[in-house]
C-alpha atoms as a PDB file:
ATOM      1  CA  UNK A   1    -119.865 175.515-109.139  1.00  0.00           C
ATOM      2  CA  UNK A   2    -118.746 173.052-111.332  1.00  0.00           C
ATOM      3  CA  UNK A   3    -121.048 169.591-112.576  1.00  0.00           C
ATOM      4  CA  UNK A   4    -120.004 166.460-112.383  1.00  0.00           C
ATOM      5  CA  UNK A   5    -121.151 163.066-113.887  1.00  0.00           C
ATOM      6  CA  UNK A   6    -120.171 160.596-111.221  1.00  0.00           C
ATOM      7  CA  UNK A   7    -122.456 160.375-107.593  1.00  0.00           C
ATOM      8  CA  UNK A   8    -119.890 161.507-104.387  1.00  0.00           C
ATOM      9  CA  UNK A   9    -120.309 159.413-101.404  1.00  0.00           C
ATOM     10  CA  UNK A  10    -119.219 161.214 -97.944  1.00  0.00           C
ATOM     11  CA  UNK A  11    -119.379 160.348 -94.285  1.00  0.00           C
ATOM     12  CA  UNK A  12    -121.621 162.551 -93.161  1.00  0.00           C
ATOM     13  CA  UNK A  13    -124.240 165.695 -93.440  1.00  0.00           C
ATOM     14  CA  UNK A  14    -121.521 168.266 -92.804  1.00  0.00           C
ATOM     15  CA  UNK A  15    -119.239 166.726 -95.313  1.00  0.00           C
ATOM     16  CA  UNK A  16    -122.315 166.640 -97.637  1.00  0.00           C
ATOM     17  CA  UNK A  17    -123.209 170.527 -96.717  1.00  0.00           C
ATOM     18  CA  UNK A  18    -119.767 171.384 -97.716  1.00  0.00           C
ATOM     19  CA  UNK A  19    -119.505 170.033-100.798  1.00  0.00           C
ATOM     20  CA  UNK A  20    -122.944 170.608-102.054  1.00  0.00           C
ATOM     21  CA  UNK A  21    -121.545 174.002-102.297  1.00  0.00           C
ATOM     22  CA  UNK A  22    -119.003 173.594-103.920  1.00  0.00           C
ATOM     23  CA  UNK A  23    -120.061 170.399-106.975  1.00  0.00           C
ATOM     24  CA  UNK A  24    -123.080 170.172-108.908  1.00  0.00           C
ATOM     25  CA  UNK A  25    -123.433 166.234-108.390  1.00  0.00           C
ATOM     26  CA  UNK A  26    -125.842 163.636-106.239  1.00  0.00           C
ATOM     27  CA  UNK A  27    -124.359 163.850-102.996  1.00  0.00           C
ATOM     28  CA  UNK A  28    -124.828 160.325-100.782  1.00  0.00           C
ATOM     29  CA  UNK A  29    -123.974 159.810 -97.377  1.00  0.00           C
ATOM     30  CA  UNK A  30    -122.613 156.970 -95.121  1.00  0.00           C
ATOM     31  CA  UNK A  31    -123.959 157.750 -92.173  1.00  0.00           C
ATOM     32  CA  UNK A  32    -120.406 157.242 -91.025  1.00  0.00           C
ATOM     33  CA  UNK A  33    -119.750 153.412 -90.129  1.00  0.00           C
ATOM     34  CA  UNK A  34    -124.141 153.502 -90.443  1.00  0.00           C
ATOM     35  CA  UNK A  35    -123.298 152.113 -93.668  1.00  0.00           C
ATOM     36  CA  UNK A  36    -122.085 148.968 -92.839  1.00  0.00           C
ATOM     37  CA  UNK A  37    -125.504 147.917 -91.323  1.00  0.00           C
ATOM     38  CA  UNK A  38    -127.910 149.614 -93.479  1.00  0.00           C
ATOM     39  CA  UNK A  39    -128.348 147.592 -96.799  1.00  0.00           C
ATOM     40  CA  UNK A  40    -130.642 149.448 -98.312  1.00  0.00           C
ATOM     41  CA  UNK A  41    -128.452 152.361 -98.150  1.00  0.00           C
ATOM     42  CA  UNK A  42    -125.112 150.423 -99.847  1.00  0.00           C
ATOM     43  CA  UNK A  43    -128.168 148.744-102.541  1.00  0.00           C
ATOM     44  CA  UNK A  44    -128.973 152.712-103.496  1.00  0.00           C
ATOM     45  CA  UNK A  45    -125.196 152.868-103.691  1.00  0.00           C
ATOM     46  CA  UNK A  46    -124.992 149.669-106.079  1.00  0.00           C
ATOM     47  CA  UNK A  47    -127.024 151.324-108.330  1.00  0.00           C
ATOM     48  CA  UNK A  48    -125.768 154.614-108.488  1.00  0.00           C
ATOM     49  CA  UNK A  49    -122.170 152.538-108.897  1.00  0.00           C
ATOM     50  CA  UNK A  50    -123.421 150.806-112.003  1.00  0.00           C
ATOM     51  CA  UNK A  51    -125.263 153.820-113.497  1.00  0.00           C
ATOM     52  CA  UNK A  52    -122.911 156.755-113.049  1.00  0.00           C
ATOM     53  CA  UNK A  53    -119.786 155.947-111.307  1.00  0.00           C
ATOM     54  CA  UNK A  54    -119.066 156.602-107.468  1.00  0.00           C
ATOM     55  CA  UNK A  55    -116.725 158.957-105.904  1.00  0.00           C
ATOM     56  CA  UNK A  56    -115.600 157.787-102.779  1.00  0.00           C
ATOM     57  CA  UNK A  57    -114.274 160.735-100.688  1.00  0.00           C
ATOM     58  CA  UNK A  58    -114.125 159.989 -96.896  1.00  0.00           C
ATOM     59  CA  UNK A  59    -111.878 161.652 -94.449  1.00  0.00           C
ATOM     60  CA  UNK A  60    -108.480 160.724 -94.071  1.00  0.00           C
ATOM     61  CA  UNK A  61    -108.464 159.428 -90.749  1.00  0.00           C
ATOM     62  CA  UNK A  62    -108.452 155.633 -89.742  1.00  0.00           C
ATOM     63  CA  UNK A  63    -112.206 155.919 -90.011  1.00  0.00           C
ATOM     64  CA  UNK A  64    -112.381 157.076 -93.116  1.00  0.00           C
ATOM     65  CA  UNK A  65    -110.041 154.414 -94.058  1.00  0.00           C
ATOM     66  CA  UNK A  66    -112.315 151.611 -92.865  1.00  0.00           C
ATOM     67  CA  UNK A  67    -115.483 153.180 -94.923  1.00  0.00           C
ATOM     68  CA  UNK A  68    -113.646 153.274 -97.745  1.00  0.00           C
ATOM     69  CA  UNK A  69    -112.003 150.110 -97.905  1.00  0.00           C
ATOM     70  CA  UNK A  70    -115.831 148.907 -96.803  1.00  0.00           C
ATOM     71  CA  UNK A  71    -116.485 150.191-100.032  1.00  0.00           C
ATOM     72  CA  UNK A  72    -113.892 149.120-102.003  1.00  0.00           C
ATOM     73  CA  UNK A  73    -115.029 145.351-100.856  1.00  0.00           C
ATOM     74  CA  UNK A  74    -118.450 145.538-101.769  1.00  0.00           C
ATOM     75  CA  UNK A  75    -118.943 148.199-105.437  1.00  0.00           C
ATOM     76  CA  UNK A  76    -116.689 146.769-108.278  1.00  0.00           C
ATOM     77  CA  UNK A  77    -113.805 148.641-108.515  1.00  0.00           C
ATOM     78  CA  UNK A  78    -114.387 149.823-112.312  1.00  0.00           C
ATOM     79  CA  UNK A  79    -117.467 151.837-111.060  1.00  0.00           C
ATOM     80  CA  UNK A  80    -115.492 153.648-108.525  1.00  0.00           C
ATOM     81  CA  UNK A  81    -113.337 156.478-108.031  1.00  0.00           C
ATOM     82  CA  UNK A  82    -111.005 157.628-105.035  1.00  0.00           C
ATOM     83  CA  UNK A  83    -110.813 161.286-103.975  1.00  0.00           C
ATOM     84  CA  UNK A  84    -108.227 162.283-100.992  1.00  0.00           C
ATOM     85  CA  UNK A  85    -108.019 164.750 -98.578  1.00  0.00           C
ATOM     86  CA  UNK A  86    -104.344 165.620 -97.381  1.00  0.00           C
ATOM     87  CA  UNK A  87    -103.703 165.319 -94.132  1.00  0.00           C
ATOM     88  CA  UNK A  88    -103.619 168.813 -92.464  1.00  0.00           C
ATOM     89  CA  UNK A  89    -103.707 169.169 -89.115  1.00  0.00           C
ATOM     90  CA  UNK A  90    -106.444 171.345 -87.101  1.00  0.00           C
ATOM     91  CA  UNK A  91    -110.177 171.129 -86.512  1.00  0.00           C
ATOM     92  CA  UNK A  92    -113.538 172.500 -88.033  1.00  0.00           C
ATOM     93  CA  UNK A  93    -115.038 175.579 -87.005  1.00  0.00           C
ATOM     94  CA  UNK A  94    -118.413 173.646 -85.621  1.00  0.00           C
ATOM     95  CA  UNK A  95    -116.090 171.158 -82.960  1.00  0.00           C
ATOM     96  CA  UNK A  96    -115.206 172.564 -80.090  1.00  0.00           C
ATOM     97  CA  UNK A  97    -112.058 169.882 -80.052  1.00  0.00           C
ATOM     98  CA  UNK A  98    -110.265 168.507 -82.871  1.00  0.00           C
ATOM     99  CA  UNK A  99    -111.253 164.594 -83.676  1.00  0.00           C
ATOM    100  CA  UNK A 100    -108.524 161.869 -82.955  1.00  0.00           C
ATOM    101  CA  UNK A 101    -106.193 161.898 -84.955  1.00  0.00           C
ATOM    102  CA  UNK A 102    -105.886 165.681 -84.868  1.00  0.00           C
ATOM    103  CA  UNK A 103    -106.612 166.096 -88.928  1.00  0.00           C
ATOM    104  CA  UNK A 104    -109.247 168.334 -90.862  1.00  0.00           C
ATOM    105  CA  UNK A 105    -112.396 165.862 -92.476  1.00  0.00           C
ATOM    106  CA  UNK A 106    -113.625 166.771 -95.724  1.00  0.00           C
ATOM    107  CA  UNK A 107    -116.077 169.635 -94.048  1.00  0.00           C
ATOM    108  CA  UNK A 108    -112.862 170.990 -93.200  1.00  0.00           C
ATOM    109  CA  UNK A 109    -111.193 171.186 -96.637  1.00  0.00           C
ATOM    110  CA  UNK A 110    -111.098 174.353 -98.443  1.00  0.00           C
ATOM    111  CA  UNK A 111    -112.963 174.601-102.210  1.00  0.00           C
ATOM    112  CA  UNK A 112    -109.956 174.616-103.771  1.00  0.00           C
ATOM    113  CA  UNK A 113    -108.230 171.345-102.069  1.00  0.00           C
ATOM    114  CA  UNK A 114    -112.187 169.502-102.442  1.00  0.00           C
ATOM    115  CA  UNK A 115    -111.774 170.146-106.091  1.00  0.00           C
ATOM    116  CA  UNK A 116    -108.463 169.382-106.889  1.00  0.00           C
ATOM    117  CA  UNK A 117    -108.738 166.135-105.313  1.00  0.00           C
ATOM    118  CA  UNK A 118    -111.982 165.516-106.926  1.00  0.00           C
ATOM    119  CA  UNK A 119    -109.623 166.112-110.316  1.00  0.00           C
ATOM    120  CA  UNK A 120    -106.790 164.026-109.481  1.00  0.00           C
ATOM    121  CA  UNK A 121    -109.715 161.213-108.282  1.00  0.00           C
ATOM    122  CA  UNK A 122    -110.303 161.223-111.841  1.00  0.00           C
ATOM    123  CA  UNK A 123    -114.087 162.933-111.589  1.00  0.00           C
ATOM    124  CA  UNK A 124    -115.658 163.563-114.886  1.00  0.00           C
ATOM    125  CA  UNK A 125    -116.162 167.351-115.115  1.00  0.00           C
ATOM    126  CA  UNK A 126    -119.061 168.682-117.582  1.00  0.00           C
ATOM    127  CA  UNK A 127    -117.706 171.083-119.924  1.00  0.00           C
ATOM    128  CA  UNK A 128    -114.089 169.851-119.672  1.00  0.00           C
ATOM    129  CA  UNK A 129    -112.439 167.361-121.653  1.00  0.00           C
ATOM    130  CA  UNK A 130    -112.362 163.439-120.299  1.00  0.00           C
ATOM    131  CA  UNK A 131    -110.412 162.532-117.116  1.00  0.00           C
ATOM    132  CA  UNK A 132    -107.471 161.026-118.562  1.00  0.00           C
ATOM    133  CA  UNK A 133    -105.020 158.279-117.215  1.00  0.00           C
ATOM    134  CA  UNK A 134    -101.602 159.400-116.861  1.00  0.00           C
ATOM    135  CA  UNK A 135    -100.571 155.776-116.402  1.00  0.00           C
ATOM    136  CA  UNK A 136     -98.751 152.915-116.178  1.00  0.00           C
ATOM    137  CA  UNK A 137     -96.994 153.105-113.396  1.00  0.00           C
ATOM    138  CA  UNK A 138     -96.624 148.942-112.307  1.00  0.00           C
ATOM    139  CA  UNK A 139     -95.950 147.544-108.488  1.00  0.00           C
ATOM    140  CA  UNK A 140     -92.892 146.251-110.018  1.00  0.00           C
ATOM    141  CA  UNK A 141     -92.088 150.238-110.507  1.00  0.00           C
ATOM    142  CA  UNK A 142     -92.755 150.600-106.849  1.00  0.00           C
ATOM    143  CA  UNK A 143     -90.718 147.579-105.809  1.00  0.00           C
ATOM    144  CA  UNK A 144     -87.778 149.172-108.122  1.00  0.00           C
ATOM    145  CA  UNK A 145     -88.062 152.749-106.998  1.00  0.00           C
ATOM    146  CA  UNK A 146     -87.919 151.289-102.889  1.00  0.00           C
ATOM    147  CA  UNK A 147     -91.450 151.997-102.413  1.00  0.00           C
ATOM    148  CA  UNK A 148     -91.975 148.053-101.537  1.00  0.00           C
ATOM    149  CA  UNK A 149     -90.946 145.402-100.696  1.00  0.00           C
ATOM    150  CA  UNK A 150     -87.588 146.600 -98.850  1.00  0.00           C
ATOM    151  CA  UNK A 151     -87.028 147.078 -95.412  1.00  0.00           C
ATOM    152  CA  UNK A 152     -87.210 151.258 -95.620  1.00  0.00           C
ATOM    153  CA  UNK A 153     -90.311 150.778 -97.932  1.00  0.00           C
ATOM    154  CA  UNK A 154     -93.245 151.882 -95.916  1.00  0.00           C
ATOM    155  CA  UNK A 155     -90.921 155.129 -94.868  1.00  0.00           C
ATOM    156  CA  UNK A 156     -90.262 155.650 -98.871  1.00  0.00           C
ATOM    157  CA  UNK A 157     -93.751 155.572 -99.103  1.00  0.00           C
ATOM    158  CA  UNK A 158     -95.014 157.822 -96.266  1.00  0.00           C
ATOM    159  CA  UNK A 159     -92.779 160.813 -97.773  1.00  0.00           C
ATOM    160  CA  UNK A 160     -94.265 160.298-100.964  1.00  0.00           C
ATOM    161  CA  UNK A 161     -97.453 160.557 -99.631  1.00  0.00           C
ATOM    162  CA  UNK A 162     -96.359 163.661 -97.966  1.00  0.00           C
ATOM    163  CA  UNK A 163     -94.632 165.119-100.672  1.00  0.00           C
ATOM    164  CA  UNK A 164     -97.610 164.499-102.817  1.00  0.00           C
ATOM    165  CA  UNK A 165    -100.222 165.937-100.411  1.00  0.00           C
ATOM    166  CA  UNK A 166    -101.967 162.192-100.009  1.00  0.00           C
ATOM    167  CA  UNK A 167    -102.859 160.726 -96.467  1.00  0.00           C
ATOM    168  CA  UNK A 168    -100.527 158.785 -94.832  1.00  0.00           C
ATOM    169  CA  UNK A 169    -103.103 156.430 -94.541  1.00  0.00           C
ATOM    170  CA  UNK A 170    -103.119 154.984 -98.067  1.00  0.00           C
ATOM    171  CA  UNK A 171    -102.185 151.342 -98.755  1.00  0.00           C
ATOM    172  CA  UNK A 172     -99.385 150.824-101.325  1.00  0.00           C
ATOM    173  CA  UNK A 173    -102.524 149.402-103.857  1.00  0.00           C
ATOM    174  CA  UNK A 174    -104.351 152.937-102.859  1.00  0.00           C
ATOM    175  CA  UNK A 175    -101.204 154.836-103.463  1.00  0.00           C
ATOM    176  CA  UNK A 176    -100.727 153.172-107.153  1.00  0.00           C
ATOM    177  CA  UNK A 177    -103.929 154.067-107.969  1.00  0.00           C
ATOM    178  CA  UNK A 178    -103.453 157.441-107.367  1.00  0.00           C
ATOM    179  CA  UNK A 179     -99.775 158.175-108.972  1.00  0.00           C
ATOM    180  CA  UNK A 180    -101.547 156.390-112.280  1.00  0.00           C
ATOM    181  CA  UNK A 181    -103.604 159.649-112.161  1.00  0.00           C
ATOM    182  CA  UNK A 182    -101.181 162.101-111.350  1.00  0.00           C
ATOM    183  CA  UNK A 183     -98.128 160.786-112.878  1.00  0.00           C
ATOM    184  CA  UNK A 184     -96.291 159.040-115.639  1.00  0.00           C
ATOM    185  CA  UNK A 185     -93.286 156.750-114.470  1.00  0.00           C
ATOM    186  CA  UNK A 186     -90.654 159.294-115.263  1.00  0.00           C
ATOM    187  CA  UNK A 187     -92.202 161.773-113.067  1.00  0.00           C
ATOM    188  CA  UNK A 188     -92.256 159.263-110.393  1.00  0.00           C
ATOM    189  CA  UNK A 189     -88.591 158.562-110.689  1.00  0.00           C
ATOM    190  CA  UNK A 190     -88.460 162.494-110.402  1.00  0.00           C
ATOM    191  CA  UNK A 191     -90.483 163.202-107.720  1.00  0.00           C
ATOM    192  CA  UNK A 192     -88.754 159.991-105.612  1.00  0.00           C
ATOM    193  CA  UNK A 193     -85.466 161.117-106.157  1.00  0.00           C
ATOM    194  CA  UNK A 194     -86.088 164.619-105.249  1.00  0.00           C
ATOM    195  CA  UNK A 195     -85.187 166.085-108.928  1.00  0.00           C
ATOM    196  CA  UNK A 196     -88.403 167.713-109.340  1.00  0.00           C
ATOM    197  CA  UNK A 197     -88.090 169.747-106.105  1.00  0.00           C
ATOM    198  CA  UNK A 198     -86.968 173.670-106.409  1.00  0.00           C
END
């Protein structure tokens, strides 16, 4: 079990069982769109925000989506953090069908994905050195790379996101966000053009 500074914000009590087994870190839920109604509940998340940092890992269906971009709108963006699920396919054990959109939710993730993308989110682990920022990637890099603003753009993007195990879900701002913490620009121009593939 590993520690980590920052509070993690899920959906639900599943997600929460899941990765209370996994992280040693306050564990908050949603209540899935509950949150959106229950001010108390985003208040307690305020706080924690300003006192320790957030984690914001919701599923990576449209849902999940809208709760986190919920979020996004109302914690300052310096006191959060954004942790993604790929999209795989399939359903958890506990449903007898799988949801929607056909993809696992967090409950559904193994240990090892839950803590990678807690890593790439940028999650300050005790006992490691600081999360660092791989950087400086700018939307003019996007726009030059084909990853917007042209007409095969959001295509470009979507098999980035693939390649990269990110859901397809992520706005180009989301997407940024996350190759500054994966990625320096040359990798980028790599991984686009296909030259780090075996």
């Amino acid at each position: 079990m590993i520690k980590i500074r920052e509070a993690i914000v899920v959906e639900g009590r599943y997600d929460k069982n899941t990765l209370s087994q996994i992280v040693d870190a306050p564990i908050l839920e949603t209540a899935g769109f509950g949150i959106m109604k229950n001010k108390e509940q985003l208040a307690l998340l305020r706080k924690v925000a300003a006192s320790r940092g957030l984690i914001v890992f919701t599923d990576s269906d449209g849902a999940g989506f809208v709760i986190r971009n919920y979020l996004k709108g109302a914690i300052p963006a310096p006191q959060l953090k954004h942790a993604y699920i790929p999209d795989i396919p399939g359903k958890e054990k506990r449903k007898s069908a799988p949801g929607k959109e056909g993809k696992l939710g967090v409950e559904g993730m193994t240990p090892e994905v839950i803590l990678d993308a807690l890593r790439r989110a940028g999650a300050t682990v005790e006992g490691e050195s600081d999360s660092h920022t791989v950087g400086a990637i700018t939307k003019q890099d996007l726009m030059a790379l084909g990853l917007s603003g042209g007409p095969d753009s959001s295509q470009k993007r979507l098999e980035l996101l693939k390649k990269l195990e990110l859901p397809a879900h992520m706005s180009a701002n989301a997407m940024l966000q996350a190759l500054n913490l994966l990625m320096d620009l040359d990798t980028l121009k790599k991984t686009v053009t296909g030259e780090n593939d075996d």
